[in-house]
PDB file of N, CA and C in Angstrom:
ATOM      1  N   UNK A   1      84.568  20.527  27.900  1.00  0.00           N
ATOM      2  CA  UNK A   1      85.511  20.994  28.896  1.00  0.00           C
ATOM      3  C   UNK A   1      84.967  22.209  29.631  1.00  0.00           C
ATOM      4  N   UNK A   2      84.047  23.029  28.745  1.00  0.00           N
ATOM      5  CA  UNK A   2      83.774  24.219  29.607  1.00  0.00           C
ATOM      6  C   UNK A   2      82.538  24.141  30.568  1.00  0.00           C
ATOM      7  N   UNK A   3      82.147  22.428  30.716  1.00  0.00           N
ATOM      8  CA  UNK A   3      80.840  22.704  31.207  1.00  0.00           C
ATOM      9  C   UNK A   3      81.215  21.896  32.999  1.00  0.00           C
ATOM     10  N   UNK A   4      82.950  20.964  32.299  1.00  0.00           N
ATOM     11  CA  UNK A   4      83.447  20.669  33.611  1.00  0.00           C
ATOM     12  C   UNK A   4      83.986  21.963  34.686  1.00  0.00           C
ATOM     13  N   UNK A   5      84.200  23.144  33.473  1.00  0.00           N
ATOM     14  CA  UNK A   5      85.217  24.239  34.527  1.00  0.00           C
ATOM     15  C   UNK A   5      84.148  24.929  35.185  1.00  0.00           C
ATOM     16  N   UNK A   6      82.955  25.092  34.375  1.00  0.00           N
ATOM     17  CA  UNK A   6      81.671  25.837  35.199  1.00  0.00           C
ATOM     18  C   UNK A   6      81.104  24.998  36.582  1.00  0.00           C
ATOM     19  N   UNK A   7      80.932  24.140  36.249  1.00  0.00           N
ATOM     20  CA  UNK A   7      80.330  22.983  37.539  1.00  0.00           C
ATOM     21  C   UNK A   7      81.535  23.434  38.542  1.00  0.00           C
ATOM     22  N   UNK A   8      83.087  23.175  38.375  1.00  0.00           N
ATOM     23  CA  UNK A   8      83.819  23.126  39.593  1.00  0.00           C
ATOM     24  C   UNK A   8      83.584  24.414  40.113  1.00  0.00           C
ATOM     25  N   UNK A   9      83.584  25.526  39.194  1.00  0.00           N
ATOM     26  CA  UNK A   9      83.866  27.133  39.715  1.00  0.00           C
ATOM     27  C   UNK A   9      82.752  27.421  40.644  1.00  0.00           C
ATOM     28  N   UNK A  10      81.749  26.524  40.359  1.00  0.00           N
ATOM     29  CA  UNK A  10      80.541  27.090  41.209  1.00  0.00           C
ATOM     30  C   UNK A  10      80.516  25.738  42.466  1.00  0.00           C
ATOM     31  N   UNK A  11      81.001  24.869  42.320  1.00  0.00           N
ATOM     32  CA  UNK A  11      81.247  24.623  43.992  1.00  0.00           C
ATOM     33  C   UNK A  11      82.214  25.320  44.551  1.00  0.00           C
ATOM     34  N   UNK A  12      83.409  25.645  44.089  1.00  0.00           N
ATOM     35  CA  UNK A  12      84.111  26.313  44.543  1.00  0.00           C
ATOM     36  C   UNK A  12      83.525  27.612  45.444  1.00  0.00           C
ATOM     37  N   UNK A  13      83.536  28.465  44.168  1.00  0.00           N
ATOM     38  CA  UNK A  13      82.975  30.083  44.170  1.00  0.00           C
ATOM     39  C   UNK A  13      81.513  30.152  43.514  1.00  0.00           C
ATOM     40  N   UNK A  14      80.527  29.890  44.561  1.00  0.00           N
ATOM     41  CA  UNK A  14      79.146  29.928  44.146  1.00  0.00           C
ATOM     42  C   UNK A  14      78.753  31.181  43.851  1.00  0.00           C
ATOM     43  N   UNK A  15      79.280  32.071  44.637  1.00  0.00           N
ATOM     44  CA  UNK A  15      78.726  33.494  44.135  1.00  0.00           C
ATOM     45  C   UNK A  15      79.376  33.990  43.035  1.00  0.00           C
ATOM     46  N   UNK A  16      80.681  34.234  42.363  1.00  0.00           N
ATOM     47  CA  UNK A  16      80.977  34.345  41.740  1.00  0.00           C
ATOM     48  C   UNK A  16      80.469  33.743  40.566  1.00  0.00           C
ATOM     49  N   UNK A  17      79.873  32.296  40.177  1.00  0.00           N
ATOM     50  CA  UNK A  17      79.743  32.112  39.437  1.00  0.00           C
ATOM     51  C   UNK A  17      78.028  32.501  39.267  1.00  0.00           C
ATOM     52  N   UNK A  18      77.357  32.634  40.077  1.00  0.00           N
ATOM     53  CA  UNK A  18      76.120  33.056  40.053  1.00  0.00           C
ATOM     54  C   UNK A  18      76.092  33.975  39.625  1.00  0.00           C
ATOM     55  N   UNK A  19      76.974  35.549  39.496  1.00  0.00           N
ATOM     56  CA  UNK A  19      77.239  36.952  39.047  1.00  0.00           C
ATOM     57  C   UNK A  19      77.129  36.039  37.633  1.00  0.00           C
ATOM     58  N   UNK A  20      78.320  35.557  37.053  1.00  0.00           N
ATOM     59  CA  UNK A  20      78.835  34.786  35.935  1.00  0.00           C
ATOM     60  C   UNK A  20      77.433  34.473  35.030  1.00  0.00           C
ATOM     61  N   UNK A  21      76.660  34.054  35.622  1.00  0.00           N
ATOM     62  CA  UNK A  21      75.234  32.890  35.403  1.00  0.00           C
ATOM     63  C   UNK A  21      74.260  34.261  35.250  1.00  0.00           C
ATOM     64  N   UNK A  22      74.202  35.557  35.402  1.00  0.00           N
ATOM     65  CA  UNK A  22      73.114  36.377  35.294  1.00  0.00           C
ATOM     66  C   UNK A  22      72.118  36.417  36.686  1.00  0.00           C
ATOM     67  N   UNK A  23      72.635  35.707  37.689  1.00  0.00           N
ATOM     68  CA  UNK A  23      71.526  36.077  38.885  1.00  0.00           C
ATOM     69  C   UNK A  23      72.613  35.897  40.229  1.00  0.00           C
ATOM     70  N   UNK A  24      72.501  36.830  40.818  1.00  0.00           N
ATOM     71  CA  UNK A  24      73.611  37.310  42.085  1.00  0.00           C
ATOM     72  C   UNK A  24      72.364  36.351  42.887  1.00  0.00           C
ATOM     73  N   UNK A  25      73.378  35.717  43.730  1.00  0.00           N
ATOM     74  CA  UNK A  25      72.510  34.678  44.547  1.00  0.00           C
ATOM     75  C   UNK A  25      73.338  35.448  46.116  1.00  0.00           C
ATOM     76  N   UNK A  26      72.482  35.462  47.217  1.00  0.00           N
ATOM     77  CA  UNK A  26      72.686  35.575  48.755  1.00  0.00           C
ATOM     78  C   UNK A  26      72.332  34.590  49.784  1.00  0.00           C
ATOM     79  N   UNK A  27      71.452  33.833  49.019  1.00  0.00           N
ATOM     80  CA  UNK A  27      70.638  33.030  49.932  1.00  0.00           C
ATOM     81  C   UNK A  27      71.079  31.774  50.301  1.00  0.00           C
ATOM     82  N   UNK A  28      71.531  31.493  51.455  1.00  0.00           N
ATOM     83  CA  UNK A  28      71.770  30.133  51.195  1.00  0.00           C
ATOM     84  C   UNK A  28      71.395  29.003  51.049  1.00  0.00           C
ATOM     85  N   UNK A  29      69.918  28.344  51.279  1.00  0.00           N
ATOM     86  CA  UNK A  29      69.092  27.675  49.737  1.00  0.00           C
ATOM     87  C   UNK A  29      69.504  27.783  48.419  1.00  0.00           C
ATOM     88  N   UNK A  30      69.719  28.918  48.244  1.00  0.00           N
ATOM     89  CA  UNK A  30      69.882  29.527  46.325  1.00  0.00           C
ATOM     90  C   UNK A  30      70.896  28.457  46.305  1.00  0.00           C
ATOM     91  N   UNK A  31      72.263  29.224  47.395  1.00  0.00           N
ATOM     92  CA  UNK A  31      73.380  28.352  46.453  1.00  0.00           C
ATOM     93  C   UNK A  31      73.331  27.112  46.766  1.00  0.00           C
ATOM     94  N   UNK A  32      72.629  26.192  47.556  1.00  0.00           N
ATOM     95  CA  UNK A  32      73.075  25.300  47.471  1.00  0.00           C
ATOM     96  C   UNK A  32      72.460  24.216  46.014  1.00  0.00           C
ATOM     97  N   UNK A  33      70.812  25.149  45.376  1.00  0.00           N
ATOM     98  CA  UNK A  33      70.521  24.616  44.684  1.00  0.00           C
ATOM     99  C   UNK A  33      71.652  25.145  43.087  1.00  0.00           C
ATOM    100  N   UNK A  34      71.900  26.211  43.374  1.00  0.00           N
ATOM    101  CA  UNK A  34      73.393  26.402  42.179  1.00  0.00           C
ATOM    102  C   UNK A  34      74.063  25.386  42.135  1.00  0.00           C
ATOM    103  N   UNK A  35      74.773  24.869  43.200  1.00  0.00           N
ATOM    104  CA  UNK A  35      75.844  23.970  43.346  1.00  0.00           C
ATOM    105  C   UNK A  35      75.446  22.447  42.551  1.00  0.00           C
ATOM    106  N   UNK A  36      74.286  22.570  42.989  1.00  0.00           N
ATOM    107  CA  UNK A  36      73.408  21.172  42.591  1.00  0.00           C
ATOM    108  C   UNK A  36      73.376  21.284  40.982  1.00  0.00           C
ATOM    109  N   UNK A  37      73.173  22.192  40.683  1.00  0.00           N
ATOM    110  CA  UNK A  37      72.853  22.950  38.888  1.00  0.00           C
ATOM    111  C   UNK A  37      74.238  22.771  38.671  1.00  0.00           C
ATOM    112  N   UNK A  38      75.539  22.869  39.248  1.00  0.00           N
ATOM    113  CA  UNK A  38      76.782  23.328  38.240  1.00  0.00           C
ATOM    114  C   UNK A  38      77.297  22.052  38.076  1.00  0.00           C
ATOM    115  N   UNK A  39      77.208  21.273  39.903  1.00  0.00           N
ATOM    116  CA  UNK A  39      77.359  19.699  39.636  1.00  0.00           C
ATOM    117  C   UNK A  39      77.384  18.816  38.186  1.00  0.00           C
ATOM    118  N   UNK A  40      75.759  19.200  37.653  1.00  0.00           N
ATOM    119  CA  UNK A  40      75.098  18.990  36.673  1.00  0.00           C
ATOM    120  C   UNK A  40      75.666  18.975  35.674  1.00  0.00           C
ATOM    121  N   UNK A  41      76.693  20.259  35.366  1.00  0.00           N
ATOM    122  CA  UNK A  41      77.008  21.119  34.047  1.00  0.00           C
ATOM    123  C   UNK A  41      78.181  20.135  34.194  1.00  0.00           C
ATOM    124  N   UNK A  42      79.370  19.539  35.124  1.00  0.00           N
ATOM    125  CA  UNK A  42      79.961  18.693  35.227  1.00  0.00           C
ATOM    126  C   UNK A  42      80.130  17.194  34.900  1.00  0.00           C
ATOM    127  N   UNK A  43      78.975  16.410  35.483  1.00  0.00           N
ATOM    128  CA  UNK A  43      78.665  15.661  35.083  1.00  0.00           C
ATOM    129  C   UNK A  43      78.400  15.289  33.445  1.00  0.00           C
ATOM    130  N   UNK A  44      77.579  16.160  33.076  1.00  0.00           N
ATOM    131  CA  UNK A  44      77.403  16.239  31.209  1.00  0.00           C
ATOM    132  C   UNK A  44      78.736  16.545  30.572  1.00  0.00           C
ATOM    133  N   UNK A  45      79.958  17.470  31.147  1.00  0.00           N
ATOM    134  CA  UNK A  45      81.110  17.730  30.524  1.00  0.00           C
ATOM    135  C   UNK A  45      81.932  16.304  30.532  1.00  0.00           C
ATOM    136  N   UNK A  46      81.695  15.671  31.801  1.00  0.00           N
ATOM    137  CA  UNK A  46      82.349  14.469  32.260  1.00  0.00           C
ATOM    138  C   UNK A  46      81.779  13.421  30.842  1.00  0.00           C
ATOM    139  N   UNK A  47      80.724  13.290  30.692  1.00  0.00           N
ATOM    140  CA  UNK A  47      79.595  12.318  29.704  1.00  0.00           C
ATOM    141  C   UNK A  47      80.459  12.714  28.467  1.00  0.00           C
ATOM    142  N   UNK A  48      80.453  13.943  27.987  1.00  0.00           N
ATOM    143  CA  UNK A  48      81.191  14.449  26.742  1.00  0.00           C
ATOM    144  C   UNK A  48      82.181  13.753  26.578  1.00  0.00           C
ATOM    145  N   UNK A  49      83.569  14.313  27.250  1.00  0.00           N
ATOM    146  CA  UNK A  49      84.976  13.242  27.223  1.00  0.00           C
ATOM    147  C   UNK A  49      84.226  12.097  27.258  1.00  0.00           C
ATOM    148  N   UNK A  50      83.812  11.472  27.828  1.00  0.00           N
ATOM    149  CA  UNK A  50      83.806  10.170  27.634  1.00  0.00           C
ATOM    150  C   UNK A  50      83.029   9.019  26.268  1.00  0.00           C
ATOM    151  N   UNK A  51      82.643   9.963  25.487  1.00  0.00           N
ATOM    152  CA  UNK A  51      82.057   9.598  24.265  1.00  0.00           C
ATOM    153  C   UNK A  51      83.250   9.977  23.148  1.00  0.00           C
ATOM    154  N   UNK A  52      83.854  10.967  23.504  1.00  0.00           N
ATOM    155  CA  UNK A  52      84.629  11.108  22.488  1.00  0.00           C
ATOM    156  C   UNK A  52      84.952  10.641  21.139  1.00  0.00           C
ATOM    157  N   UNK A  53      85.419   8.847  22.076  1.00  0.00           N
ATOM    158  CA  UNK A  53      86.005   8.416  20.352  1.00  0.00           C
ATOM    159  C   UNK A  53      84.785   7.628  19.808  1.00  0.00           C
ATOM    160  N   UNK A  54      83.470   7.833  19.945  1.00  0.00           N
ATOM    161  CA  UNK A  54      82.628   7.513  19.506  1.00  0.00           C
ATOM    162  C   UNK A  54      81.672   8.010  18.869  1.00  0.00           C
ATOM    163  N   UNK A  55      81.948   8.285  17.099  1.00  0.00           N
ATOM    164  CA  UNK A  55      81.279   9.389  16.984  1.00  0.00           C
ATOM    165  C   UNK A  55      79.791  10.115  16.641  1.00  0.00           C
ATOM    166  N   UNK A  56      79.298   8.583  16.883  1.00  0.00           N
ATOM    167  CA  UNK A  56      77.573   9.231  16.878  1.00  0.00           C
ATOM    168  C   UNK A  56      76.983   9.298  18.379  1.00  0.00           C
ATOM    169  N   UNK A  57      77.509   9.042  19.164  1.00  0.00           N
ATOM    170  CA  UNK A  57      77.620   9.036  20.734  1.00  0.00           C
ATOM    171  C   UNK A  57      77.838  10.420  21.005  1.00  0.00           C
ATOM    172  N   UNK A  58      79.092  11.212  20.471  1.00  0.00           N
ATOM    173  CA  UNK A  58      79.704  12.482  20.522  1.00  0.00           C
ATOM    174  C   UNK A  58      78.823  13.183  19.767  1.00  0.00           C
ATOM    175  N   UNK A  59      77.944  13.341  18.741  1.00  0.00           N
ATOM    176  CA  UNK A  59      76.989  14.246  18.111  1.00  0.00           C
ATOM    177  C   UNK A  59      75.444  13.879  19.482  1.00  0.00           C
ATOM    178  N   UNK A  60      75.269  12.704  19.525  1.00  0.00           N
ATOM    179  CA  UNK A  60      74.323  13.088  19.945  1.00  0.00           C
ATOM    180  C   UNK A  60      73.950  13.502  21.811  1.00  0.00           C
ATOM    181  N   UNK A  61      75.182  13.278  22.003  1.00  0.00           N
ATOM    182  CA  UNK A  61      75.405  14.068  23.285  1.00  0.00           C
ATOM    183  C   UNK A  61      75.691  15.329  23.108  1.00  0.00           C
ATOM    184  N   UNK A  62      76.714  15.957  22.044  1.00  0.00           N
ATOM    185  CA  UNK A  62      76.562  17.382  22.243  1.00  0.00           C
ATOM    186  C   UNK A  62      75.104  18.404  21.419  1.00  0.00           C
ATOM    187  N   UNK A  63      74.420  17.300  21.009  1.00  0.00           N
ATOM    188  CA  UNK A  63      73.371  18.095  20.452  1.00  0.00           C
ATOM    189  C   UNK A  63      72.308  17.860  21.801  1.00  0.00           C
ATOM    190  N   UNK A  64      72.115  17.001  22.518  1.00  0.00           N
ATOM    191  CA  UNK A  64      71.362  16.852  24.272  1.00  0.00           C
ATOM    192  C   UNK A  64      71.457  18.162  25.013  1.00  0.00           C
ATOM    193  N   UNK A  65      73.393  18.023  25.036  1.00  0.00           N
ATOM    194  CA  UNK A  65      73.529  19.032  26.116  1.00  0.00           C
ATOM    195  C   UNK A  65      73.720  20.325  25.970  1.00  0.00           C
ATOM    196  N   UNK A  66      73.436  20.829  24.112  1.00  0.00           N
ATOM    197  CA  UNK A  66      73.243  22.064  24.150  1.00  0.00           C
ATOM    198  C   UNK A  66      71.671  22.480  24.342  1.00  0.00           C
ATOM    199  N   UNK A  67      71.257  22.137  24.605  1.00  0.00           N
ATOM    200  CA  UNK A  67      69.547  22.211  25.228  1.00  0.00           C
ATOM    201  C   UNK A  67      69.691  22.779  26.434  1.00  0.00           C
ATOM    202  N   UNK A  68      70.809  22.592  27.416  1.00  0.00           N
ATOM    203  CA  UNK A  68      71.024  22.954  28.933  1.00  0.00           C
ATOM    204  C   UNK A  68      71.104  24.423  28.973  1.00  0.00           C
ATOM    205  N   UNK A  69      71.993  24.737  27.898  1.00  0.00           N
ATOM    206  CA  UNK A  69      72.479  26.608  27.817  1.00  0.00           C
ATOM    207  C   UNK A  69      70.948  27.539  26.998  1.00  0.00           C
ATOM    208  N   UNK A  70      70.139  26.399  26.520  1.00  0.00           N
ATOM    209  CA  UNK A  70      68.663  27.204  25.995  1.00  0.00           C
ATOM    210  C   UNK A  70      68.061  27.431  27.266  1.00  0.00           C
ATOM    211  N   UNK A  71      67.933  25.833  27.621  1.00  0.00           N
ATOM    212  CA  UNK A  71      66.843  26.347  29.126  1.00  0.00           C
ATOM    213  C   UNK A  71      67.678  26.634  30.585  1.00  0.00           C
ATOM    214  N   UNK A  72      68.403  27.006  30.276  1.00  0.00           N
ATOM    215  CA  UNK A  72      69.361  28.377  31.200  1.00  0.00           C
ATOM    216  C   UNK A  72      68.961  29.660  30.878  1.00  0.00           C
ATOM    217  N   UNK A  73      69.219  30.052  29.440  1.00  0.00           N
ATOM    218  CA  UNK A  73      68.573  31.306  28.949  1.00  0.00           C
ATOM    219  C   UNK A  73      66.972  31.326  28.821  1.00  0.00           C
ATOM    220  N   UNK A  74      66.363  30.721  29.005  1.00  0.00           N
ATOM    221  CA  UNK A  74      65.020  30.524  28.967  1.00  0.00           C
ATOM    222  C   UNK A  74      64.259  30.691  30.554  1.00  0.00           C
ATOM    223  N   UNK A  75      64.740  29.868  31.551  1.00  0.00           N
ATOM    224  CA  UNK A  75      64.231  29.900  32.630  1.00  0.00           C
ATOM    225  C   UNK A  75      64.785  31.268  33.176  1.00  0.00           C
ATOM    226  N   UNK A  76      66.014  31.850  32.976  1.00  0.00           N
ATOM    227  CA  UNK A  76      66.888  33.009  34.029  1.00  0.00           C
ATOM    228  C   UNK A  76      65.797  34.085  33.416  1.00  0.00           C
ATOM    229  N   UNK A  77      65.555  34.302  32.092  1.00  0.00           N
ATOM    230  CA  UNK A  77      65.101  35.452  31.511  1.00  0.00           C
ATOM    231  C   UNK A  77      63.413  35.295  31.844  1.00  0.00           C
ATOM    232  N   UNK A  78      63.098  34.321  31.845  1.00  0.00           N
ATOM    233  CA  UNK A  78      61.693  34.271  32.276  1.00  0.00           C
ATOM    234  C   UNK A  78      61.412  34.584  34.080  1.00  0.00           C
ATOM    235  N   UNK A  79      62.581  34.222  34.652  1.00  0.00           N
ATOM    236  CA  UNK A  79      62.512  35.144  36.228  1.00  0.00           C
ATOM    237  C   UNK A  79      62.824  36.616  36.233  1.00  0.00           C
ATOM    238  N   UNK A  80      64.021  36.481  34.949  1.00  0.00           N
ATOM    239  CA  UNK A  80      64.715  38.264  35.591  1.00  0.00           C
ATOM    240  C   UNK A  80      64.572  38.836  34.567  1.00  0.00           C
ATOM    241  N   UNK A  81      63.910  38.765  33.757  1.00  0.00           N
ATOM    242  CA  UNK A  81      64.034  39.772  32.021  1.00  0.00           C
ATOM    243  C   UNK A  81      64.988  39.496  31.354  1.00  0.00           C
ATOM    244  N   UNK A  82      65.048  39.468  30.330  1.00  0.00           N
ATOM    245  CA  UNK A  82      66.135  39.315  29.600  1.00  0.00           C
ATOM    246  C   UNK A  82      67.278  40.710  29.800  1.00  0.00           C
ATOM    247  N   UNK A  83      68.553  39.877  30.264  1.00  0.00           N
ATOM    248  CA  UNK A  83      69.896  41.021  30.453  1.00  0.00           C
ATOM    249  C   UNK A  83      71.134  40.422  29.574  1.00  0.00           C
ATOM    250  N   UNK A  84      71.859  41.814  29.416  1.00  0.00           N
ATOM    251  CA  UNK A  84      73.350  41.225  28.725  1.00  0.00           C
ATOM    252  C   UNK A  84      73.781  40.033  28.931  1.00  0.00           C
ATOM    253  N   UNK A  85      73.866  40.057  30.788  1.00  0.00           N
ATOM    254  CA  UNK A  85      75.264  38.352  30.929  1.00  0.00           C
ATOM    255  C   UNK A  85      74.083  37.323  30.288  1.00  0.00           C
ATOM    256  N   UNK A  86      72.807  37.364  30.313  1.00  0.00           N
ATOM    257  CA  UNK A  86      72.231  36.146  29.496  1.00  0.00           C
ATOM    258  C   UNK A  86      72.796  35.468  28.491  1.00  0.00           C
ATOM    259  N   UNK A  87      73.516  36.466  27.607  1.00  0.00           N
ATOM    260  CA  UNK A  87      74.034  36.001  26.001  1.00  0.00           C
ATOM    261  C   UNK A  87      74.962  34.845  26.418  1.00  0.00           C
ATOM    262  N   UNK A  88      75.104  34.786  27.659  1.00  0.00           N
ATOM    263  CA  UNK A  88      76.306  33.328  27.846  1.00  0.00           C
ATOM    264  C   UNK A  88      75.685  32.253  27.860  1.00  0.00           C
ATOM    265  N   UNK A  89      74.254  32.049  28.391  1.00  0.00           N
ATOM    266  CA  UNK A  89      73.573  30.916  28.091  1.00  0.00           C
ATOM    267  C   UNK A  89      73.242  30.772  26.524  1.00  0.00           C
ATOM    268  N   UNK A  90      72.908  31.686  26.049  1.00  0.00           N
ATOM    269  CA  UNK A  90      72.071  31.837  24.541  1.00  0.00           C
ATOM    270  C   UNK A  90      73.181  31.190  23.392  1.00  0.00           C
ATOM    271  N   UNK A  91      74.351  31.889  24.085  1.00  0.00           N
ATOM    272  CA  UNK A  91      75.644  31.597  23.287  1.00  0.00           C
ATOM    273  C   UNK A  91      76.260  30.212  23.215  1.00  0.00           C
ATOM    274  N   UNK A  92      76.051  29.573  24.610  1.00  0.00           N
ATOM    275  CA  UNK A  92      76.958  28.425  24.954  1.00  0.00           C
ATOM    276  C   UNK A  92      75.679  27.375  24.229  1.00  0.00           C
ATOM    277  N   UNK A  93      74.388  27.498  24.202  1.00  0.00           N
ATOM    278  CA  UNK A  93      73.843  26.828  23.442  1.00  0.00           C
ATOM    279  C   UNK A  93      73.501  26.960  21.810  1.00  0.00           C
ATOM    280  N   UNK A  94      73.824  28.176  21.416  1.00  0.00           N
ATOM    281  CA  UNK A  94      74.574  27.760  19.950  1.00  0.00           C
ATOM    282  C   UNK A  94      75.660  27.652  19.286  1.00  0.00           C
ATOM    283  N   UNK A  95      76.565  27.336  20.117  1.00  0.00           N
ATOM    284  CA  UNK A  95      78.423  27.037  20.067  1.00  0.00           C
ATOM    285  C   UNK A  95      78.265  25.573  20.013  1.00  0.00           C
ATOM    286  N   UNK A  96      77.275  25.251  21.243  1.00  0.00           N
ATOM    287  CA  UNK A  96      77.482  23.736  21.006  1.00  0.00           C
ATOM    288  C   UNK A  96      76.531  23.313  20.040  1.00  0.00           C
ATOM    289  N   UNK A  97      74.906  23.470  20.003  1.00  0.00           N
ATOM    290  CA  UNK A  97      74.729  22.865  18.707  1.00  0.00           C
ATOM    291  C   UNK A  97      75.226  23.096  17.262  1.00  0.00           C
ATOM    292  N   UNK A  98      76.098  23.872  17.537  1.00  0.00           N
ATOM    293  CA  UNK A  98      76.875  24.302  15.756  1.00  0.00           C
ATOM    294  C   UNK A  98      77.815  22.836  15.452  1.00  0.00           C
ATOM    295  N   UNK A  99      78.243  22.545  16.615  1.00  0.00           N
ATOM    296  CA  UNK A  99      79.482  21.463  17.375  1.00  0.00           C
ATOM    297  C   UNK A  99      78.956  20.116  16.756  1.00  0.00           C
ATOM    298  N   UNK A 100      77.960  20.049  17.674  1.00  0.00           N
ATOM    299  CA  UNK A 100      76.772  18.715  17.047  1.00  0.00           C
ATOM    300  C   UNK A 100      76.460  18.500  15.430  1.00  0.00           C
ATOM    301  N   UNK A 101      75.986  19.796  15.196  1.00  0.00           N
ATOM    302  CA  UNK A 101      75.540  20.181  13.317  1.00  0.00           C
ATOM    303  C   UNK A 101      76.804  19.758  12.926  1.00  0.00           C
ATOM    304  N   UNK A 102      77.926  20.518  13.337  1.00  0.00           N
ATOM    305  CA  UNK A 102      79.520  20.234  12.079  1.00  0.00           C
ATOM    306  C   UNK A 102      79.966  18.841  12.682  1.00  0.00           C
ATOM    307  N   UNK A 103      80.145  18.081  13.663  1.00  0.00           N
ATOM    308  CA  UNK A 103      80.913  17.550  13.833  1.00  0.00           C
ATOM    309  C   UNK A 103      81.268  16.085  13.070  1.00  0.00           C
ATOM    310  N   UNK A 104      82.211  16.088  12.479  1.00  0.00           N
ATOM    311  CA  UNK A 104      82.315  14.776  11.381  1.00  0.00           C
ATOM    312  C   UNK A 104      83.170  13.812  11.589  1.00  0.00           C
ATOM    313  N   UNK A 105      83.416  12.304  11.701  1.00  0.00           N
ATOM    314  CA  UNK A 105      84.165  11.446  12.452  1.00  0.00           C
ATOM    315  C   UNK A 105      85.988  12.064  11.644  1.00  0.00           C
TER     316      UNK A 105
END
């Protein structure tokens, strides 16, 4: 669910969610490739619900798409140094593979 509310917030409010994301974007290239990135984060939230009642479908999609919040924290910190708002990528990818690890039918 939180990867559908991130995708909408950033078509919505691209800059805002770019602050959100660890890199203040101005450019308009940037956001449109954000938009393209949050799309993304949507689509995979969309994939999630829809595995649900299936439950090796549901582990091994949320163990996929916590890989997205590593190489979020991986690529942002390798452009901008590692900063505080980073811990939201670092975080959202070990919330969800904990999700994947525990999750039991």
């Amino acid at each position: 669910m939180g990867l559908l509310g991130i995708g909408a917030g950033a078509v919505v409010a691209p800059r805002t969610m770019a602050k959100t994301f660890g890199v203040p974007v101005e450019d308009g290239a940037a956001l449109t490739y954000l938009r393209a990135a949050c799309v993304r984060d949507a689509i995979v939230g969309a994939l999630l619900l829809a595995v649900l009642d299936d439950d090796a479908a549901r582990r091994r999609a949320l163990a996929l798409s916590s890989l997205i919040g590593l190489a979020d924290a991986i690529v942002i910190a390798a452009g901008h140094g590692i900063r505080p708002s980073h811990a939201l990528h670092a975080s959202g990818f070990l919330a969800v593979a904990a999700l994947a690890l525990t999750d039991r039918p």
